[in-house]
N, C-alpha and C. Protein backbone atom coordinates (compact mmCIF):
# COMPACT_ATOMS: atom_id res chain seq x y z
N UNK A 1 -4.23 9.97 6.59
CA UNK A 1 -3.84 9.07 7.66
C UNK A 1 -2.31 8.99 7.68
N UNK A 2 -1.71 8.72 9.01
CA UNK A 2 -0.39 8.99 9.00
C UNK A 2 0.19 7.52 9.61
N UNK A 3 1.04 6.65 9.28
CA UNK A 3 1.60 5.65 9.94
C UNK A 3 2.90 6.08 10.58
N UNK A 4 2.68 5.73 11.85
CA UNK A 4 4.32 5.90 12.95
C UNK A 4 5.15 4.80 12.94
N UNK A 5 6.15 4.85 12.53
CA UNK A 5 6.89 3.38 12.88
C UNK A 5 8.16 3.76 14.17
N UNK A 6 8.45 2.89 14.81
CA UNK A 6 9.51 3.19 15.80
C UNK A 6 9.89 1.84 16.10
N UNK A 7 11.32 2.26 15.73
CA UNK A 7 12.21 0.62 16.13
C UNK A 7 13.24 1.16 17.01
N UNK A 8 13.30 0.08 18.11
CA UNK A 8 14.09 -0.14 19.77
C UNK A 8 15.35 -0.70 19.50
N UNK A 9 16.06 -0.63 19.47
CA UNK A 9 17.45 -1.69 20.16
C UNK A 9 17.42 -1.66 21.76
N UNK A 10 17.50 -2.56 22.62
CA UNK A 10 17.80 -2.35 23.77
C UNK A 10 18.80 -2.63 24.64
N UNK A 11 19.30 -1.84 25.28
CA UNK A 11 21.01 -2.35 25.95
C UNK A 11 20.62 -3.26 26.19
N UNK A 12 19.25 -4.01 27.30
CA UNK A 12 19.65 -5.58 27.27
C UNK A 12 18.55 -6.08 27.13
N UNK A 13 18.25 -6.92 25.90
CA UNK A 13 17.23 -7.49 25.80
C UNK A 13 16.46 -8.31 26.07
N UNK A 14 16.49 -8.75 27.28
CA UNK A 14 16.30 -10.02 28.06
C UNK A 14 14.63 -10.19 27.78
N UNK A 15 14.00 -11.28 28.06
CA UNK A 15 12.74 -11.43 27.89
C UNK A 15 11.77 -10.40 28.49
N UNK A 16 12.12 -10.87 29.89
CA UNK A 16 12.02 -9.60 30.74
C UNK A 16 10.94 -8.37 30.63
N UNK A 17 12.22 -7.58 29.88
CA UNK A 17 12.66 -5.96 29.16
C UNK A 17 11.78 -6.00 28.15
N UNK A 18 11.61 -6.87 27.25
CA UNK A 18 10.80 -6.75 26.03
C UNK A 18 9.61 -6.77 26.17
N UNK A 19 9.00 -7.98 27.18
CA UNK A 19 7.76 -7.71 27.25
C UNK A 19 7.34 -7.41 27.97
N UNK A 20 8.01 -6.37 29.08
CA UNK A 20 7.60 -4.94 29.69
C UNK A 20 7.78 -3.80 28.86
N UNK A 21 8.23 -3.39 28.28
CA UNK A 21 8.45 -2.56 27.22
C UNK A 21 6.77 -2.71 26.28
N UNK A 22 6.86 -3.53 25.64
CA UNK A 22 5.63 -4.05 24.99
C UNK A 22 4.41 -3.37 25.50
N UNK A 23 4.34 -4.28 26.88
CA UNK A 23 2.85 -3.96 27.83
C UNK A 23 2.73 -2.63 27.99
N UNK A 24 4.08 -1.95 28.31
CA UNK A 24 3.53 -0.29 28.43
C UNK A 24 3.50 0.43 27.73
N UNK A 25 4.16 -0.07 26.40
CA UNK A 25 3.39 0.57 24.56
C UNK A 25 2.34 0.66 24.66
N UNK A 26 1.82 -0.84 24.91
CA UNK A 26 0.21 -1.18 24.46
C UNK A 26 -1.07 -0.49 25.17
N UNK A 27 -0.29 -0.07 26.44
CA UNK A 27 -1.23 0.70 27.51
C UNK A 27 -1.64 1.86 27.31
N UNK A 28 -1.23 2.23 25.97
CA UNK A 28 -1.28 3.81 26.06
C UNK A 28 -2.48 3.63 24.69
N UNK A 29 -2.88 2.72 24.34
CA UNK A 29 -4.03 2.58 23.68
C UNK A 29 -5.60 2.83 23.81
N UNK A 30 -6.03 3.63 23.64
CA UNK A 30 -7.49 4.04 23.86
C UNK A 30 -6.99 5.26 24.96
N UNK A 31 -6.06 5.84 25.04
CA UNK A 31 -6.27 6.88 25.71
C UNK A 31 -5.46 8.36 25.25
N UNK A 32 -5.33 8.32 24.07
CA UNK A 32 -4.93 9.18 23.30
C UNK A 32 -5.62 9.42 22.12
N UNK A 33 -6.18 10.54 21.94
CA UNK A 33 -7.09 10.91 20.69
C UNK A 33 -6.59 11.05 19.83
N UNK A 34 -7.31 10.14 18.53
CA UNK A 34 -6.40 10.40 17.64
C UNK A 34 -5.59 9.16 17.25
N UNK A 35 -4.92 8.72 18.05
CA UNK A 35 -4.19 7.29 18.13
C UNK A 35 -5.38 6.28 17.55
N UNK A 36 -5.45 5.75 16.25
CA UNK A 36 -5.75 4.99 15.68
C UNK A 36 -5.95 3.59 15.93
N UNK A 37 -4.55 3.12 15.52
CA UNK A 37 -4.40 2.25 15.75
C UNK A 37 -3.02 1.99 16.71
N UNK A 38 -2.75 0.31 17.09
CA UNK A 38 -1.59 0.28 17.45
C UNK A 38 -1.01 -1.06 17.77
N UNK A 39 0.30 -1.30 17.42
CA UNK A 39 0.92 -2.83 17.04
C UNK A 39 2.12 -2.59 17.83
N UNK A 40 3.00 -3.73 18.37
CA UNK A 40 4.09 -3.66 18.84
C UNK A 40 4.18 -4.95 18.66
N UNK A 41 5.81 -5.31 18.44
CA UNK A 41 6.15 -6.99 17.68
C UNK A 41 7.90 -6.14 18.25
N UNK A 42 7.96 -7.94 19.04
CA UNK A 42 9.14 -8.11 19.53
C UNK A 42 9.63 -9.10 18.35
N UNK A 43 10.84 -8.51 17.87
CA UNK A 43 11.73 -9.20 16.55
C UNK A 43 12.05 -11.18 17.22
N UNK A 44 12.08 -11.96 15.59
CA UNK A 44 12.15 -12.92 16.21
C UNK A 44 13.69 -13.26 15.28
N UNK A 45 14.38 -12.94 14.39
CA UNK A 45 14.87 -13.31 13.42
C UNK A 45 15.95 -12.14 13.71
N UNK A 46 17.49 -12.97 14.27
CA UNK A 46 18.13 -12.28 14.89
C UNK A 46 19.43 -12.12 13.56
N UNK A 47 19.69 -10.74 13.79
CA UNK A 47 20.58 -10.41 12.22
C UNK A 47 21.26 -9.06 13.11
N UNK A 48 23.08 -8.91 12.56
CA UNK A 48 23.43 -7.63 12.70
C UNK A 48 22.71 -6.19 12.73
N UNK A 49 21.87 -6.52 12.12
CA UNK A 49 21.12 -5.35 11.49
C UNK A 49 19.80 -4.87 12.17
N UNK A 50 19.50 -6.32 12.76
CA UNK A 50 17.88 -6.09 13.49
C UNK A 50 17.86 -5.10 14.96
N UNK A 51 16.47 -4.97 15.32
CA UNK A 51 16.03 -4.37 16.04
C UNK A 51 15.29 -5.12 16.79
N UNK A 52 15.32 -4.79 18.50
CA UNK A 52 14.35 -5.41 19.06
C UNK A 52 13.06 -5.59 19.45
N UNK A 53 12.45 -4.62 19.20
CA UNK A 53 11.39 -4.21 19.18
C UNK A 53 10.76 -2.97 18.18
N UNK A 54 9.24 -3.16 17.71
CA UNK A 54 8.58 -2.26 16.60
C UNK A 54 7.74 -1.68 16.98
N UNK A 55 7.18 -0.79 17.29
CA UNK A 55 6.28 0.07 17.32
C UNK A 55 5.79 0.74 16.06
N UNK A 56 4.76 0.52 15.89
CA UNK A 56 3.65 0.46 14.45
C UNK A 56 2.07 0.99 14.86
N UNK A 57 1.79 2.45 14.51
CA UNK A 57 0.72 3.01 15.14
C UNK A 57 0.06 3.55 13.69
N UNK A 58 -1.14 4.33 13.73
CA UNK A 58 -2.00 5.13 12.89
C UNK A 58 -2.90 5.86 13.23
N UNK A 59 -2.83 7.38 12.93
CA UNK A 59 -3.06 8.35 13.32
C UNK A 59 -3.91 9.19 12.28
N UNK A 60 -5.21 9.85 12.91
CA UNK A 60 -5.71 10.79 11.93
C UNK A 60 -5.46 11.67 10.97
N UNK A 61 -4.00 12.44 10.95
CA UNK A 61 -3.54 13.72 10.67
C UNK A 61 -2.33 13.66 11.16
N UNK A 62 -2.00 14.78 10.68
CA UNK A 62 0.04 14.82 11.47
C UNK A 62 -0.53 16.05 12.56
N UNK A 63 -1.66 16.13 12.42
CA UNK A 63 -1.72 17.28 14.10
C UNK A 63 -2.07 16.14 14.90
N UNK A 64 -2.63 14.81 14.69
CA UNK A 64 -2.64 13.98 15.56
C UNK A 64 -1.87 13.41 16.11
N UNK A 65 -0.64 13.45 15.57
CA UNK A 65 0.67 12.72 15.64
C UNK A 65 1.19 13.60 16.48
N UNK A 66 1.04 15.33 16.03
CA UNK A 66 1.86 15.82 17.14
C UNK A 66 1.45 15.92 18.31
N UNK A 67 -0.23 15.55 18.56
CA UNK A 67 -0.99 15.65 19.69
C UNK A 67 -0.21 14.22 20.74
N UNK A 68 0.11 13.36 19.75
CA UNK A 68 0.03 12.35 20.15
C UNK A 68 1.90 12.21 20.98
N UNK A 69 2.80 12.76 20.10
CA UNK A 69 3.93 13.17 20.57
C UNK A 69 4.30 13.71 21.75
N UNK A 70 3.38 14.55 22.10
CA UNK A 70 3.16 15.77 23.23
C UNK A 70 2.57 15.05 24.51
N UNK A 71 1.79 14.20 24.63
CA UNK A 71 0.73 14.17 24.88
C UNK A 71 1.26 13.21 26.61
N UNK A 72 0.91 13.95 27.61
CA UNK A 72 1.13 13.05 28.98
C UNK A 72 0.92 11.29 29.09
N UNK A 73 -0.17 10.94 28.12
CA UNK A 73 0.08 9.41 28.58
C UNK A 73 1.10 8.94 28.21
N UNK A 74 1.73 10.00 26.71
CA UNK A 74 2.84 8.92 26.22
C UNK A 74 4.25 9.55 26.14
N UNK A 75 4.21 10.75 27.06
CA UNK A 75 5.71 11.12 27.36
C UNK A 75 6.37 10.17 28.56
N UNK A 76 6.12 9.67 29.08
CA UNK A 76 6.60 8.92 30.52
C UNK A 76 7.04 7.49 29.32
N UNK A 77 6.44 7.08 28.52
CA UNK A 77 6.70 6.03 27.51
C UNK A 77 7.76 6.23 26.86
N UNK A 78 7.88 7.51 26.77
CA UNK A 78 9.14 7.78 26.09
C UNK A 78 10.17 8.34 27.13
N UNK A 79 10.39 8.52 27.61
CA UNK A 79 11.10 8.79 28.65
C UNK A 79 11.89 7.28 29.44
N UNK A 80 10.64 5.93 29.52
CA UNK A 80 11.33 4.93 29.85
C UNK A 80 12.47 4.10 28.59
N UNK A 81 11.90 4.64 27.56
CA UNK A 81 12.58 3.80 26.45
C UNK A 81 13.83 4.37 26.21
N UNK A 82 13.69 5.43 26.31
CA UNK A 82 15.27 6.22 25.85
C UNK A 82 16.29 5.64 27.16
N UNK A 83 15.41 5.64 28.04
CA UNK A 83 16.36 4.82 29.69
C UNK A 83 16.78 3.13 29.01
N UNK A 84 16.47 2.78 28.49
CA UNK A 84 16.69 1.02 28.48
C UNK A 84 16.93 0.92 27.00
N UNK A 85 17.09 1.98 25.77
CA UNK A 85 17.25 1.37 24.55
C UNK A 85 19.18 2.02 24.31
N UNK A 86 19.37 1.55 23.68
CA UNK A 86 20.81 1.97 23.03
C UNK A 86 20.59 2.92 21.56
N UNK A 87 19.66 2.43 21.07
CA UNK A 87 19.23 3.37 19.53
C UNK A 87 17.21 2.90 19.51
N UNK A 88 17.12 4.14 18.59
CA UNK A 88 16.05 4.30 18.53
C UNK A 88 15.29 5.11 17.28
N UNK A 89 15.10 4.59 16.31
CA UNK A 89 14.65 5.08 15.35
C UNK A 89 13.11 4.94 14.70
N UNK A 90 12.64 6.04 13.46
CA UNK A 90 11.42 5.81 12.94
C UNK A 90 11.73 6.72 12.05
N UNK A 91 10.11 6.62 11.74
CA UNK A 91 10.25 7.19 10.33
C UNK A 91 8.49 7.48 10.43
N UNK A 92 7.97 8.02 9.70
CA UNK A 92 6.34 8.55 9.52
C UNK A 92 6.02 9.08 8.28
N UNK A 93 4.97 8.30 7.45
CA UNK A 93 4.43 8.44 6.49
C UNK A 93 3.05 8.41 6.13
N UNK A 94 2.45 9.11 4.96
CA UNK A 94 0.85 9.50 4.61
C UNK A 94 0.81 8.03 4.08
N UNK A 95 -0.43 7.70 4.57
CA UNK A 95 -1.02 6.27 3.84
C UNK A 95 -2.86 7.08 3.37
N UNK A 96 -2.98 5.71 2.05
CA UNK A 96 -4.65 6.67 1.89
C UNK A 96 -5.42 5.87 1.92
């Protein structure tokens, strides 16, 4: 099993932005094979350092991950975030 993490900064974080951002994470749930699970948490605990948003998924395999990377429901998802974030990072690891 593979965990995705992905953390947002967003040029502007207005309420707004976040929880549209959120809703169209969450939409892409049950329609990607493979896609496990899936969490998104808008940060509440504001620090130099933080991020505004988390994206927290779980995946069968890392061919699921790349299915899941590739995959039309959730390229347009990524495509809006890179439009409205300033940085954007993750990281992906085996859980057992």
């Amino acid at each position: 099993m593979i965990k995705h993490v992905v953390m947002f900064k967003l040029e502007e974080p207005t309420e707004e932005n976040l929880k549209g951002a959120k809703e169209l994470i969450l939409a892409m749930f049950g329609k990607i094979e493979g896609l496990n699970s899936l969490e998104v948490g808008i940060n509440v605990v504001e620090s130099p350092r933080a991020y505004d948003l988390v994206l927290i998924s779980t995946h069968e395999n890392l061919e699921a991950l790349k299915n899941y990377a590739t995959h039309p429901v959730h390229l347009p998802v990524v495509e809006h975030m890179r439009k409205i974030c300033k940085s954007i990072v993750s990281v992906d690891f085996e859980i057992e």
